[in-house]
PDB file of N, CA and C in Angstrom:
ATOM      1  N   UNK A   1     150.852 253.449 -85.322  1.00  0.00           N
ATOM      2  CA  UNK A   1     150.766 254.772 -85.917  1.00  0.00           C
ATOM      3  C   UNK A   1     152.154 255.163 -86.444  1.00  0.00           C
ATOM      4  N   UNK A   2     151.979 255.243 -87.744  1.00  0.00           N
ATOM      5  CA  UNK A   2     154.105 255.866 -88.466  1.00  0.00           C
ATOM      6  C   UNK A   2     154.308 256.996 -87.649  1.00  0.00           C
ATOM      7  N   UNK A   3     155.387 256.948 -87.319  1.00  0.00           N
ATOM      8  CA  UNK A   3     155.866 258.588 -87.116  1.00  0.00           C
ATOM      9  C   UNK A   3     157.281 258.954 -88.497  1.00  0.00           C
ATOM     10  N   UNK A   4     157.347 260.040 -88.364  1.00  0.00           N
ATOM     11  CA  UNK A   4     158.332 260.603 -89.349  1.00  0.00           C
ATOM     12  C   UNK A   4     159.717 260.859 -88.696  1.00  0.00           C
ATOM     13  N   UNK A   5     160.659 259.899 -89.736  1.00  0.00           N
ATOM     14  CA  UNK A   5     161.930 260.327 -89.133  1.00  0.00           C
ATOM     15  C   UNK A   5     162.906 260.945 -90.518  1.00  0.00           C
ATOM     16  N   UNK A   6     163.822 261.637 -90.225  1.00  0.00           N
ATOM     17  CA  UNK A   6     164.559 262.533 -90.934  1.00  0.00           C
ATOM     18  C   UNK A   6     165.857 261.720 -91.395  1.00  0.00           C
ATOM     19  N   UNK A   7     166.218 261.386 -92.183  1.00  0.00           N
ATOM     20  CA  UNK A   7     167.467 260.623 -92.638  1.00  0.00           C
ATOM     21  C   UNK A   7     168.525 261.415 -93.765  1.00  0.00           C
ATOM     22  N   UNK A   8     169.792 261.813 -93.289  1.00  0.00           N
ATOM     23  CA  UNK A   8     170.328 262.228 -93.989  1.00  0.00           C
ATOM     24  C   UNK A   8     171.158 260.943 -95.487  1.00  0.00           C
ATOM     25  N   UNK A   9     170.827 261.220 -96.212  1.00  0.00           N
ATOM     26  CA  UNK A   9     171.402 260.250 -97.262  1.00  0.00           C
ATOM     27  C   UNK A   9     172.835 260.744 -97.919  1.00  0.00           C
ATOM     28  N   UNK A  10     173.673 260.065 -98.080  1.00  0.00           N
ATOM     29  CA  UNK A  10     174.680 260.674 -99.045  1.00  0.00           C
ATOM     30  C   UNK A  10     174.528 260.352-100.015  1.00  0.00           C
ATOM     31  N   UNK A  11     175.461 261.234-100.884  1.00  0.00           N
ATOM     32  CA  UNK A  11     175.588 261.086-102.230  1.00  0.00           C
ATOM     33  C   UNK A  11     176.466 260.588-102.889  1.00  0.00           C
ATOM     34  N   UNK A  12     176.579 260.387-104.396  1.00  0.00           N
ATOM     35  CA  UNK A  12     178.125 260.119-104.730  1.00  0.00           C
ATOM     36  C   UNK A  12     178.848 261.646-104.726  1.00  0.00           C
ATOM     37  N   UNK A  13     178.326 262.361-104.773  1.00  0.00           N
ATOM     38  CA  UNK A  13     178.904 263.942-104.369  1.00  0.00           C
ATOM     39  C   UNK A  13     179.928 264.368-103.026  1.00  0.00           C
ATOM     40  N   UNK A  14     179.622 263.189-102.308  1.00  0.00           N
ATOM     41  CA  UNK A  14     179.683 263.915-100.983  1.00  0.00           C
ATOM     42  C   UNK A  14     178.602 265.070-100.555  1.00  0.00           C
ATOM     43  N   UNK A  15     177.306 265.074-101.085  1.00  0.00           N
ATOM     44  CA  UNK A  15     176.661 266.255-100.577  1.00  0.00           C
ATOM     45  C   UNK A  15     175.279 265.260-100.556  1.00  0.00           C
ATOM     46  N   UNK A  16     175.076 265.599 -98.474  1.00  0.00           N
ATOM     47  CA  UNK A  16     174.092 264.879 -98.101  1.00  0.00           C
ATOM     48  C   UNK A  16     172.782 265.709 -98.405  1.00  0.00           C
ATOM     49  N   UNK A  17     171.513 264.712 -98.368  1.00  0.00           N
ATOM     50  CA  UNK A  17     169.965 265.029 -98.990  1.00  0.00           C
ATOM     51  C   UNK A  17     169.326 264.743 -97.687  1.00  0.00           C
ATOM     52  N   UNK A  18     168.333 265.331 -97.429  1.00  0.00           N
ATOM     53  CA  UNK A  18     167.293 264.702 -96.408  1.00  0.00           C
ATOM     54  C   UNK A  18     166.820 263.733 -96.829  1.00  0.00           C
ATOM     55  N   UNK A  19     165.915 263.107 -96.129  1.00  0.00           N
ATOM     56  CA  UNK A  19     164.893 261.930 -96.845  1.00  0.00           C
ATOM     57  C   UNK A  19     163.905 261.562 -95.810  1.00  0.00           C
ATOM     58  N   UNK A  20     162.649 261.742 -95.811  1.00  0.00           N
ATOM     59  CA  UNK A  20     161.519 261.135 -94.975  1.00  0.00           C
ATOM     60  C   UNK A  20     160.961 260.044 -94.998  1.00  0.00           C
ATOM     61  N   UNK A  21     160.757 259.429 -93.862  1.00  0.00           N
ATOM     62  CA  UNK A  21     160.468 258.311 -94.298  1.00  0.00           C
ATOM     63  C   UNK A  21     159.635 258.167 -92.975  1.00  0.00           C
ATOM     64  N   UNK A  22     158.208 257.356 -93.541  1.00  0.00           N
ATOM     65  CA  UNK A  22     157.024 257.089 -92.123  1.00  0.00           C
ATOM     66  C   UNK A  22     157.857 255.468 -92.406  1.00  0.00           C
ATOM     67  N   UNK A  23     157.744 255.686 -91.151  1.00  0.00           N
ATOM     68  CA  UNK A  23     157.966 254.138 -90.372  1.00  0.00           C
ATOM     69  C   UNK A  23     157.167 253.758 -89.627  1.00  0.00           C
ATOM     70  N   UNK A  24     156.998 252.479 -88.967  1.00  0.00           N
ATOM     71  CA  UNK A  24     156.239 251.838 -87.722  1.00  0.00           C
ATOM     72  C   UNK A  24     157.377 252.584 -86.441  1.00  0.00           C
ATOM     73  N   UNK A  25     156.543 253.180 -85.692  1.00  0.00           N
ATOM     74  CA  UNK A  25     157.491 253.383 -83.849  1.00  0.00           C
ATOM     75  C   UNK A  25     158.465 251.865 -83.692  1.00  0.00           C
ATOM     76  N   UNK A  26     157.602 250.709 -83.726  1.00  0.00           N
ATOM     77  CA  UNK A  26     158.637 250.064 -82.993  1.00  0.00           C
ATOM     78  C   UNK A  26     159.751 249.569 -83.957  1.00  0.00           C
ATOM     79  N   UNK A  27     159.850 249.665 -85.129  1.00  0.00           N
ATOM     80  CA  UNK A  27     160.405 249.267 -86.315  1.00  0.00           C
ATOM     81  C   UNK A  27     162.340 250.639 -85.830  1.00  0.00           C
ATOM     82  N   UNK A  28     161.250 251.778 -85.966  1.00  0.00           N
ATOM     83  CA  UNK A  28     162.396 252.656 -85.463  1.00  0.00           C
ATOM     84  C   UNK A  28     162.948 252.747 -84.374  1.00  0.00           C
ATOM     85  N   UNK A  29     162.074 252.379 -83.422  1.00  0.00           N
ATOM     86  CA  UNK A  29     163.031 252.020 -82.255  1.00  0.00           C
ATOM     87  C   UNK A  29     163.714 250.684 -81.680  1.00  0.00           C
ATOM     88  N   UNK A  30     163.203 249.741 -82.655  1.00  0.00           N
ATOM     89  CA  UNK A  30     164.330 248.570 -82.869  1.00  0.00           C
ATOM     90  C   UNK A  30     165.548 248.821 -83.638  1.00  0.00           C
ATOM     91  N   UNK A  31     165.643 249.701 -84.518  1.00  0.00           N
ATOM     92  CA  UNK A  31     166.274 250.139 -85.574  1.00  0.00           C
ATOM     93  C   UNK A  31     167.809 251.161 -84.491  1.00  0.00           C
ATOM     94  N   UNK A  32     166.755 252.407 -84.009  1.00  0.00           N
ATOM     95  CA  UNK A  32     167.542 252.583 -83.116  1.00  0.00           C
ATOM     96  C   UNK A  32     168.827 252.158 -82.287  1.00  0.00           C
ATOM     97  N   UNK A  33     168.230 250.859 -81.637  1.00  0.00           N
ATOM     98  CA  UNK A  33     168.890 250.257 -80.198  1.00  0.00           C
ATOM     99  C   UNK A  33     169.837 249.454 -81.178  1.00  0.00           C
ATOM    100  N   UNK A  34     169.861 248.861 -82.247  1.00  0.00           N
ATOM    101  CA  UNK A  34     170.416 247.953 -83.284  1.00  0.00           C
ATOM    102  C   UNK A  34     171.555 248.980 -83.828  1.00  0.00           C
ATOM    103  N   UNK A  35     171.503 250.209 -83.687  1.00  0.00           N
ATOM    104  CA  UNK A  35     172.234 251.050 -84.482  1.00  0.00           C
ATOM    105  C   UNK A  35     173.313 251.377 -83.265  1.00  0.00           C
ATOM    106  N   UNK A  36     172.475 251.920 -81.930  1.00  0.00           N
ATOM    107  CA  UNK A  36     173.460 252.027 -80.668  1.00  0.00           C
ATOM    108  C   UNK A  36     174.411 250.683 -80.494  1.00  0.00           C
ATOM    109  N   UNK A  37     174.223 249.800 -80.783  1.00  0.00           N
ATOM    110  CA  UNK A  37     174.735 248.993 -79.958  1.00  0.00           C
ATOM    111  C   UNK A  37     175.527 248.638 -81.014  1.00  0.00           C
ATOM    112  N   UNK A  38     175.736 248.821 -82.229  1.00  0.00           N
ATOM    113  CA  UNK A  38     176.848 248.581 -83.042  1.00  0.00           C
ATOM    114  C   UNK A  38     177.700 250.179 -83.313  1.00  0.00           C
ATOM    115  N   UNK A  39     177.100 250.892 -82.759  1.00  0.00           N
ATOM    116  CA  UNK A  39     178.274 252.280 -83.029  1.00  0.00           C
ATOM    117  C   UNK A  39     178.341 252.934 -83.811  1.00  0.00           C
ATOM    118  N   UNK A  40     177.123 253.117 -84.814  1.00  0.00           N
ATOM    119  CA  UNK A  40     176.599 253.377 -85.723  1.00  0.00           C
ATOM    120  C   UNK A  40     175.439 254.012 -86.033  1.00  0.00           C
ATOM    121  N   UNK A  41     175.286 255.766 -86.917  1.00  0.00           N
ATOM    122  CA  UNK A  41     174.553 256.028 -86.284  1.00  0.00           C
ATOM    123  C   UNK A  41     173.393 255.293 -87.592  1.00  0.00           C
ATOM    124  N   UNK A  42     171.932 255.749 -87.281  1.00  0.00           N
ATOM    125  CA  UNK A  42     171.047 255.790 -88.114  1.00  0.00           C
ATOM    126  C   UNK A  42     170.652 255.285 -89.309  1.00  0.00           C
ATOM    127  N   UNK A  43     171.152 257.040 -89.839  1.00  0.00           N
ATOM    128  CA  UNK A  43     171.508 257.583 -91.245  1.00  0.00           C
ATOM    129  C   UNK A  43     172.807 256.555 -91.291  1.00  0.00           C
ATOM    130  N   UNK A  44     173.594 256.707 -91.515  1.00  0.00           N
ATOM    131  CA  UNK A  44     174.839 255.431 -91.993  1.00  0.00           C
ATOM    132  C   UNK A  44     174.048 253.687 -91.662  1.00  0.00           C
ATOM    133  N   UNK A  45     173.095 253.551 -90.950  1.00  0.00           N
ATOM    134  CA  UNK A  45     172.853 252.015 -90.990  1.00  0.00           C
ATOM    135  C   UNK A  45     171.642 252.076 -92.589  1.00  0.00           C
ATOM    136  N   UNK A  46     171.286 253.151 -92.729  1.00  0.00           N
ATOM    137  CA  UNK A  46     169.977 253.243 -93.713  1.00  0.00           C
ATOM    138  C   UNK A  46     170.910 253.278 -94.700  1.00  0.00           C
ATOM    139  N   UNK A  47     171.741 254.106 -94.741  1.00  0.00           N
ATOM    140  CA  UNK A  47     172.695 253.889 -96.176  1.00  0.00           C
ATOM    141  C   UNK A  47     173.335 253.198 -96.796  1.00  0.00           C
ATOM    142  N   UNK A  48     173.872 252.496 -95.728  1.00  0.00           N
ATOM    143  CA  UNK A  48     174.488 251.391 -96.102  1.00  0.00           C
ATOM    144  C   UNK A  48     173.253 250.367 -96.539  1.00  0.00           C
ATOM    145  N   UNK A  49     172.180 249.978 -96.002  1.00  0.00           N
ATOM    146  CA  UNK A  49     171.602 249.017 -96.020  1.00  0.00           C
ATOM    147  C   UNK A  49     170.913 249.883 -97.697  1.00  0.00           C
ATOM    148  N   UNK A  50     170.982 251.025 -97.982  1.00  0.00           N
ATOM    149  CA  UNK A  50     170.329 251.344 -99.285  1.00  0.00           C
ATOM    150  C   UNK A  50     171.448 250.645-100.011  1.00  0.00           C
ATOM    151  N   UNK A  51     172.608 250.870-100.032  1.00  0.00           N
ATOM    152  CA  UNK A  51     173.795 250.795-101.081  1.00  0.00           C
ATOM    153  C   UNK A  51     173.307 249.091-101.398  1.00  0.00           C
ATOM    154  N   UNK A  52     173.505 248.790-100.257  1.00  0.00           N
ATOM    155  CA  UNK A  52     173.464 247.185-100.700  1.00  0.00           C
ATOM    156  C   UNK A  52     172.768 246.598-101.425  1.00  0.00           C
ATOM    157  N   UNK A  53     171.463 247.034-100.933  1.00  0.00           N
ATOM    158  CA  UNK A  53     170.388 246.126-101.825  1.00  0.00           C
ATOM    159  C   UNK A  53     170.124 246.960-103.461  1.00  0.00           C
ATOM    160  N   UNK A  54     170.642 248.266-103.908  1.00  0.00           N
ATOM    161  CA  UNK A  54     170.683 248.904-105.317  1.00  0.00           C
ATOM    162  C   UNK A  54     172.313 249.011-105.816  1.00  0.00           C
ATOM    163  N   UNK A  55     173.017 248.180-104.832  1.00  0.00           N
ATOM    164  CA  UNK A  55     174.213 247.982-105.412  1.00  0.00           C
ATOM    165  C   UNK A  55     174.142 247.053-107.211  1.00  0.00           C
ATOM    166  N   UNK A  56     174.755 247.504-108.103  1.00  0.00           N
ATOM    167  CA  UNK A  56     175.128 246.349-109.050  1.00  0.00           C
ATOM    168  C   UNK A  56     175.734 244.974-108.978  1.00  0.00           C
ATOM    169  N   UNK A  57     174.831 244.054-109.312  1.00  0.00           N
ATOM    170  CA  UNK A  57     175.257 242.848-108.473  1.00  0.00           C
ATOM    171  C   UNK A  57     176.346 242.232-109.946  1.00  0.00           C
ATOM    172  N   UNK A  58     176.526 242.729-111.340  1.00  0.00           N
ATOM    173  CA  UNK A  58     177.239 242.008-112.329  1.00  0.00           C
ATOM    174  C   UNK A  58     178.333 242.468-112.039  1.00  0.00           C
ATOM    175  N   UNK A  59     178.813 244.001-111.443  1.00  0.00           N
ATOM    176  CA  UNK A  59     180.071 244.772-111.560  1.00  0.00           C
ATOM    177  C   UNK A  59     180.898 243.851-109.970  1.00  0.00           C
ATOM    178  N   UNK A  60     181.111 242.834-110.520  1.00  0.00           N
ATOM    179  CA  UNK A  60     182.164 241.913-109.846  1.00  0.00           C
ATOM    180  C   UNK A  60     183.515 242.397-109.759  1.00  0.00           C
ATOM    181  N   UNK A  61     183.969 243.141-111.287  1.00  0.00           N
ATOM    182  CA  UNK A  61     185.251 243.192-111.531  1.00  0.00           C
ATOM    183  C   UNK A  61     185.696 244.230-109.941  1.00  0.00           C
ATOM    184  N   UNK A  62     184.885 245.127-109.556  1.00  0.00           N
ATOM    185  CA  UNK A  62     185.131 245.789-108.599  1.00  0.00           C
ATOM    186  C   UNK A  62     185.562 244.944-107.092  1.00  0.00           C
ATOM    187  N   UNK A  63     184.762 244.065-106.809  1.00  0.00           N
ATOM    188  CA  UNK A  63     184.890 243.062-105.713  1.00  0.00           C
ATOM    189  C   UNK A  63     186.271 242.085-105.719  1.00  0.00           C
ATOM    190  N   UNK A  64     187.447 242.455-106.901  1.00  0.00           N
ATOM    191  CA  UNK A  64     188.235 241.334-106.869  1.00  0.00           C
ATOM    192  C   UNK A  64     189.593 242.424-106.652  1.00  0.00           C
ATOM    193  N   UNK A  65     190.483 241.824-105.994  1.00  0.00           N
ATOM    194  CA  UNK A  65     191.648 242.654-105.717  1.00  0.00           C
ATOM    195  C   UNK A  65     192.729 242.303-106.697  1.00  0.00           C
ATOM    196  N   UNK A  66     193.523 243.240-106.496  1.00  0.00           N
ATOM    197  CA  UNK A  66     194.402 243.060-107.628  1.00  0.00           C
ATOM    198  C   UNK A  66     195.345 241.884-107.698  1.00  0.00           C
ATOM    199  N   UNK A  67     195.030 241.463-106.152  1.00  0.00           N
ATOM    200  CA  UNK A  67     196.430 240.181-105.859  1.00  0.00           C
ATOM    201  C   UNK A  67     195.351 239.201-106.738  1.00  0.00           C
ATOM    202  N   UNK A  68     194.068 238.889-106.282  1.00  0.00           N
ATOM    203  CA  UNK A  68     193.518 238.240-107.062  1.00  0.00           C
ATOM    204  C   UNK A  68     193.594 238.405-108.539  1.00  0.00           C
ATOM    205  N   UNK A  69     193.548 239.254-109.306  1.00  0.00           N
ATOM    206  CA  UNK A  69     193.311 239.412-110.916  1.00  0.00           C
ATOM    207  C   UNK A  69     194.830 239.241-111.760  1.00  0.00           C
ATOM    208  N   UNK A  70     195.843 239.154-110.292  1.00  0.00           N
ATOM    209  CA  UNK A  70     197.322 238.971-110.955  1.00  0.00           C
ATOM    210  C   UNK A  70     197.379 237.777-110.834  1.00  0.00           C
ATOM    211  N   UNK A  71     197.028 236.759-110.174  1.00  0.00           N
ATOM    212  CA  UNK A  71     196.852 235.356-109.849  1.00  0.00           C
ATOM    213  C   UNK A  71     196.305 234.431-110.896  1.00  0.00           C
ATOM    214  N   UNK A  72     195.092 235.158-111.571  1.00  0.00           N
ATOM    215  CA  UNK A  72     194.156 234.817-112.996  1.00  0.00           C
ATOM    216  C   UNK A  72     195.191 234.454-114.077  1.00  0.00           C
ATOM    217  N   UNK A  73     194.404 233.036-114.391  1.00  0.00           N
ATOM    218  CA  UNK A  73     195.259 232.353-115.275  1.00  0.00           C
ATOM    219  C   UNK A  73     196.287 231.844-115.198  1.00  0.00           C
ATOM    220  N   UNK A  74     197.125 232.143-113.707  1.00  0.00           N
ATOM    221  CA  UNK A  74     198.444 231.116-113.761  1.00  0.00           C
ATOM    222  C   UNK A  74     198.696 229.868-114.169  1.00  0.00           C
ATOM    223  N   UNK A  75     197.890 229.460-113.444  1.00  0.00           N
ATOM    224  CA  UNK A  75     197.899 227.237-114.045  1.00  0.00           C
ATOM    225  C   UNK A  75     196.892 227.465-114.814  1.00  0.00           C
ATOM    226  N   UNK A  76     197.822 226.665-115.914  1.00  0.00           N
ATOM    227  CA  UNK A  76     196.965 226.055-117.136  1.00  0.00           C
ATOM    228  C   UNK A  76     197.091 224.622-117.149  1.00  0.00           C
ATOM    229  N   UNK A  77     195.897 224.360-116.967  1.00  0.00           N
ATOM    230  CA  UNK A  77     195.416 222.497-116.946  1.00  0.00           C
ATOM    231  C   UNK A  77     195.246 221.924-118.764  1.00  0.00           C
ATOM    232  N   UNK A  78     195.248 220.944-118.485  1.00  0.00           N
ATOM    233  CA  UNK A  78     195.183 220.184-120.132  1.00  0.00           C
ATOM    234  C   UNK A  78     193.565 220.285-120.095  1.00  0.00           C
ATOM    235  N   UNK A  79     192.956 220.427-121.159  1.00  0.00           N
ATOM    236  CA  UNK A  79     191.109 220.287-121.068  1.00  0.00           C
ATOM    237  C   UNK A  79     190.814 218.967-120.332  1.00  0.00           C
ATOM    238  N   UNK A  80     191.391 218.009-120.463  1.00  0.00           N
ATOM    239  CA  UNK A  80     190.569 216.579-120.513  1.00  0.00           C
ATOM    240  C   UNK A  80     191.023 216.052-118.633  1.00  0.00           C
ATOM    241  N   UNK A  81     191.725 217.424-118.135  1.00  0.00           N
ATOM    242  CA  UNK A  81     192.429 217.162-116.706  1.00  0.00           C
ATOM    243  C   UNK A  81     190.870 217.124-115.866  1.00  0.00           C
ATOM    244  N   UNK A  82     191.380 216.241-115.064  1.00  0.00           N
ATOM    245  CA  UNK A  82     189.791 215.907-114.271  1.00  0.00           C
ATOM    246  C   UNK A  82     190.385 216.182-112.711  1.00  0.00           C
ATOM    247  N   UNK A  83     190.176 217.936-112.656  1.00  0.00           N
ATOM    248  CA  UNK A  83     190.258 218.199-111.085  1.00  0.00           C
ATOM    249  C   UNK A  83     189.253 217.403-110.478  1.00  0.00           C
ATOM    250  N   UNK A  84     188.450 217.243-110.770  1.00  0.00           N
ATOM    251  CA  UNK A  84     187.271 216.429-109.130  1.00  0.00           C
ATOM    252  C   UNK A  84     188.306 215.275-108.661  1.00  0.00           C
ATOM    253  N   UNK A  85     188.417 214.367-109.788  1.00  0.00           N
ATOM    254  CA  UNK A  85     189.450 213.008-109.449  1.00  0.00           C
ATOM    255  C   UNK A  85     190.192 213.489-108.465  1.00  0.00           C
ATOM    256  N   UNK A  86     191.396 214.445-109.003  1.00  0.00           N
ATOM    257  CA  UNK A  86     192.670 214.606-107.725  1.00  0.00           C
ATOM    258  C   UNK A  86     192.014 215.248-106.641  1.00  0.00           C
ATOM    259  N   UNK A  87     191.180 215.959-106.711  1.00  0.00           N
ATOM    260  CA  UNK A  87     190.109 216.749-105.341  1.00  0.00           C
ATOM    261  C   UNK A  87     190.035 215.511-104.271  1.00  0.00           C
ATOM    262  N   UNK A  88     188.947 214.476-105.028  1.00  0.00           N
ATOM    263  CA  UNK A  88     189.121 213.336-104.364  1.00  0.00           C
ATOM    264  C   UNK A  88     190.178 212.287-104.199  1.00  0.00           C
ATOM    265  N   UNK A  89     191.142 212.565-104.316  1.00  0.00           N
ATOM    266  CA  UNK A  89     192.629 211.926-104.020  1.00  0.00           C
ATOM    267  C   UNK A  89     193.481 212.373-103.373  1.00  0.00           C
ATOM    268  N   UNK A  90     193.069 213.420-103.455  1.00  0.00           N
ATOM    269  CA  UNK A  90     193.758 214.314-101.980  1.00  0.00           C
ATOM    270  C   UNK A  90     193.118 214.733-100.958  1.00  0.00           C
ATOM    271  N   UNK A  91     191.796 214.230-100.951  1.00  0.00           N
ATOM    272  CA  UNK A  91     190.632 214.469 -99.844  1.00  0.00           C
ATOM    273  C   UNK A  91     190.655 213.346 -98.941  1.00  0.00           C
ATOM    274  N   UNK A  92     191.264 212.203-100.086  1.00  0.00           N
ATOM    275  CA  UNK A  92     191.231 210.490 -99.372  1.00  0.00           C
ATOM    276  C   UNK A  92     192.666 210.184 -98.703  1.00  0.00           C
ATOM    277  N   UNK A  93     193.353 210.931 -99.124  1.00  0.00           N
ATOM    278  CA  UNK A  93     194.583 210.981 -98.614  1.00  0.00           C
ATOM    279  C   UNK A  93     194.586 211.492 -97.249  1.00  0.00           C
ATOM    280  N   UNK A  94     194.230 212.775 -97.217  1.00  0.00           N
ATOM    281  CA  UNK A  94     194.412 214.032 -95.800  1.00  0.00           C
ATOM    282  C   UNK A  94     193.496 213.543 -94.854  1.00  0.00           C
ATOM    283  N   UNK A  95     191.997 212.155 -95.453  1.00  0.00           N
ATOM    284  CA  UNK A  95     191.667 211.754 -93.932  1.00  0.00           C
ATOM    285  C   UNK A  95     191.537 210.449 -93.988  1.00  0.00           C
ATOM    286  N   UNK A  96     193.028 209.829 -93.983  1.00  0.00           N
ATOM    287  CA  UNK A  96     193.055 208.317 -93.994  1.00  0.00           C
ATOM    288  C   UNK A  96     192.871 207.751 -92.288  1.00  0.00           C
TER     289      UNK A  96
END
């Protein structure tokens, strides 16, 4: 039988929304004990788990740090340079 639980959602506002949602009992009270035991309440495990899965999965540029994007492009290889070769020449080397 669902029962109704109350979930506060945030916003990009900073200004939280209710949200209802029927669930299965034991769904929420697995949900629950999963939420206690990481320190976390609820509402923040539902949100997060919303963000994630309607997150934009192309907007990469966000996921890369700046040490990374200052790093971009340092070595420049010749086209016809065959990293796999030295991969494997220094793979055969380190477990002789």
């Amino acid at each position: 039988m669902p029962y109704r639980i109350i979930i506060f959602v945030r916003k990009y506002t900073n200004m939280e929304t209710k949200l209802t949602l029927r669930l299965n009992k034991r769904v929420i009270d697995r949900a629950k004990d999963y939420a206690h035991l990481h320190d976390v309440s609820l509402s923040k495990l539902i949100e997060s788990y919303l963000d994630s899965v309607t997150k934009d999965k192309t907007a990469v540029s966000d996921d890369i740090t700046p040490l990374v994007k200052s790093l971009s492009g340092v070595i420049h290889l010749n086209p016809d340079h065959d990293y796999k070769k030295d991969y494997a020449k220094f793979l055969t080397e380190k477990y002789k």
